[in-house]
C-alpha atoms as a PDB file:
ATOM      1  CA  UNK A   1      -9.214  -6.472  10.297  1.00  0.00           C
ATOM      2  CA  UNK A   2      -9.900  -2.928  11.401  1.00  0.00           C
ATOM      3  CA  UNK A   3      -6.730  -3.341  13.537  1.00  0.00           C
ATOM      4  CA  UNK A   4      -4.709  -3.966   9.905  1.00  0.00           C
ATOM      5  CA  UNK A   5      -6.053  -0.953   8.453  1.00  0.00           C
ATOM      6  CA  UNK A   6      -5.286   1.330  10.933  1.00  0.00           C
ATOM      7  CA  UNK A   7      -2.066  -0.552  10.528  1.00  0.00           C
ATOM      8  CA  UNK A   8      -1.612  -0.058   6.992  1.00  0.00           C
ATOM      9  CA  UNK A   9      -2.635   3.507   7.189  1.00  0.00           C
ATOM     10  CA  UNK A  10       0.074   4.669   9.508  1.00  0.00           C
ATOM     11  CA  UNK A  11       2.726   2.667   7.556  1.00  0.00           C
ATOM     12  CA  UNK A  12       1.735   4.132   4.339  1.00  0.00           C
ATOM     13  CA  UNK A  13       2.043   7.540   5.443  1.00  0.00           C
ATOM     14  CA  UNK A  14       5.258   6.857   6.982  1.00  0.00           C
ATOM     15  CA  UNK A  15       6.707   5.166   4.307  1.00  0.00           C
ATOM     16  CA  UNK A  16       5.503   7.218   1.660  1.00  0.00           C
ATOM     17  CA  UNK A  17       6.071  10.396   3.560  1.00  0.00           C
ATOM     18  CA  UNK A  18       3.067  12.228   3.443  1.00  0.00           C
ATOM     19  CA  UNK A  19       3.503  14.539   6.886  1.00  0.00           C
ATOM     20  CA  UNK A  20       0.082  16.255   6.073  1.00  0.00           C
ATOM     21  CA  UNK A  21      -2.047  13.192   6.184  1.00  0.00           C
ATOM     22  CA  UNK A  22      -3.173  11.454   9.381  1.00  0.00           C
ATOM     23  CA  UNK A  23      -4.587   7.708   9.395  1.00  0.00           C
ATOM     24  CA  UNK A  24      -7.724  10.016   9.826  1.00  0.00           C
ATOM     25  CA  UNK A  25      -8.248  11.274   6.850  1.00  0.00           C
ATOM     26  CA  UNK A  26      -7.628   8.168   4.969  1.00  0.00           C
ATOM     27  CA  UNK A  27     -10.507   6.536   3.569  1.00  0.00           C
ATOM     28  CA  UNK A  28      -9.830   2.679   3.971  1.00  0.00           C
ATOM     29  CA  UNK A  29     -12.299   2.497   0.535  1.00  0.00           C
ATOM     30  CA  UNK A  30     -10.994   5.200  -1.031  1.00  0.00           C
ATOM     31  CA  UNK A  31      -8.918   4.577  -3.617  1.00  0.00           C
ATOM     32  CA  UNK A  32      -5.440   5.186  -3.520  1.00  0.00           C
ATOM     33  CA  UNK A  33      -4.387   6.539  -6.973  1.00  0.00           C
ATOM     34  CA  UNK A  34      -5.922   9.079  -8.945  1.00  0.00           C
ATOM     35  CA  UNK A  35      -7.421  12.733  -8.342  1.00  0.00           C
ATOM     36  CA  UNK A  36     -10.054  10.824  -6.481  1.00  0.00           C
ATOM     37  CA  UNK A  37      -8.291   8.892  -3.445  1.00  0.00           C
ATOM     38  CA  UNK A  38      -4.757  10.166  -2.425  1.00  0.00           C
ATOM     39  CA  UNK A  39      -3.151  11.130  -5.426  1.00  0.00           C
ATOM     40  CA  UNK A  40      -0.370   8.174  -4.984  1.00  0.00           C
ATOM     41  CA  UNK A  41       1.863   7.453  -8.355  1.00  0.00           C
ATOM     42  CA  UNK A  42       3.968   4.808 -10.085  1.00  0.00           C
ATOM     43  CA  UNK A  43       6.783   4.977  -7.657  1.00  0.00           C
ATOM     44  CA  UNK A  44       4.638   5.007  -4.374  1.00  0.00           C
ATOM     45  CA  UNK A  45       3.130   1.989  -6.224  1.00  0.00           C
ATOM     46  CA  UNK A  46       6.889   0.265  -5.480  1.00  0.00           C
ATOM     47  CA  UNK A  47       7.464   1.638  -2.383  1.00  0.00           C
ATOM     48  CA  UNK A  48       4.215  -0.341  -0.922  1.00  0.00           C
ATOM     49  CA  UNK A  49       4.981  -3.630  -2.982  1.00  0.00           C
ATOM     50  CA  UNK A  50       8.440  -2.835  -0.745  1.00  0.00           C
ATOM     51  CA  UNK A  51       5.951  -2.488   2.544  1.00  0.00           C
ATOM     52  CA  UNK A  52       4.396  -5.276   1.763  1.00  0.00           C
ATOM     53  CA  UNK A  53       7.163  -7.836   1.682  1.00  0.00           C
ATOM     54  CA  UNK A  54       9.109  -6.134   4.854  1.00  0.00           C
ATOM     55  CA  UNK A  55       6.172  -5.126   7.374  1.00  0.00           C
ATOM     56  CA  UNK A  56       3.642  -8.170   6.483  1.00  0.00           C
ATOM     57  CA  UNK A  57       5.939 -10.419   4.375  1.00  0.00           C
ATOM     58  CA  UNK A  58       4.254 -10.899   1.179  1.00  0.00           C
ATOM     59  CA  UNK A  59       5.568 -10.746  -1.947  1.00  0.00           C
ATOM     60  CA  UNK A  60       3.583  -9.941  -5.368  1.00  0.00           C
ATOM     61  CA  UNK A  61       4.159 -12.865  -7.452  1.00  0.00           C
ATOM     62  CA  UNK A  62       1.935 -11.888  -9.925  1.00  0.00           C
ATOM     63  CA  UNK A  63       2.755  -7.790 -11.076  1.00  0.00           C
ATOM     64  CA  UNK A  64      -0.464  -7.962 -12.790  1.00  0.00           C
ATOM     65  CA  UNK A  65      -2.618  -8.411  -9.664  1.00  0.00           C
ATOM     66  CA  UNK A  66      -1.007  -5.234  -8.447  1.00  0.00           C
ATOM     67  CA  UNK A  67      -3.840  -2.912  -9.407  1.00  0.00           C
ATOM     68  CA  UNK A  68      -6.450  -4.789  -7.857  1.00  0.00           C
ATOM     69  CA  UNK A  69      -4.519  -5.184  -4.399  1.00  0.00           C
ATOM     70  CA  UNK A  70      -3.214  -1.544  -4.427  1.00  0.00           C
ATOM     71  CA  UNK A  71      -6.912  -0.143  -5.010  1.00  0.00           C
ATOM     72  CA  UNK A  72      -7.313   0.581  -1.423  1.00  0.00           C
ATOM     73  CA  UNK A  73      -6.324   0.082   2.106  1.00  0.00           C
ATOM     74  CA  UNK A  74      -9.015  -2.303   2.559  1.00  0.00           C
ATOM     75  CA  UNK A  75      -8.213  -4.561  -0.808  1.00  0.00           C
ATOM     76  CA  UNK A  76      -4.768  -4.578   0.566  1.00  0.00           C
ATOM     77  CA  UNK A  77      -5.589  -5.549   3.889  1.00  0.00           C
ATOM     78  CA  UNK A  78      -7.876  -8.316   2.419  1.00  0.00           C
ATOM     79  CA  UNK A  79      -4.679  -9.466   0.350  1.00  0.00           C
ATOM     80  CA  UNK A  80      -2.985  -9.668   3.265  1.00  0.00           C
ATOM     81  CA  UNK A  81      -5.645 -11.146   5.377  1.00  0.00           C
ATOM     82  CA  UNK A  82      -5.863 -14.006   2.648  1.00  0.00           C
ATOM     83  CA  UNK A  83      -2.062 -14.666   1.850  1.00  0.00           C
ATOM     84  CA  UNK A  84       0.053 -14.107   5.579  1.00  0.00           C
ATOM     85  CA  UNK A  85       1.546 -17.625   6.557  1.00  0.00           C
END
């Protein structure tokens, strides 16, 4: 799993562009929206349901679930520990 974070933490800062971050300084706990965690808004919200589906191949069926998945890098690693084929 830690493998998947470290993962996920170098493909969110890619995709999201965020050159002054390093997979360092990203808490996998921490959350990810809000003043608190790494600021992250409504449309970095789509452009990880986009990483999701093309880097691990999951979709979000249900929108609603979003907030719990997207709370961290760790709750979505767990998603995608529990739903990769």
């Amino acid at each position: 799993m830690s493998t998947l974070i470290e993962d996920l933490k170098a493909q969110i800062i890619e995709t999201l562009n965020l050159e002054e971050i390093t997979p360092g300084d990203i808490d996998a706990e921490a959350p990810l929206f809000g003043e608190s965690g790494l600021g992250l808004d409504s449309i970095d919200a789509l452009e990880l349901i986009v990483l999701m589906d093309k880097e691990h191949g999951i979709k979000l069926h249900n929108p609603a679930e979003g907030q719990a998945i997207f709370h961290s890098v760790k709750s979505m690693a767990d998603y995608i520990t529990a739903n990769k084929k």
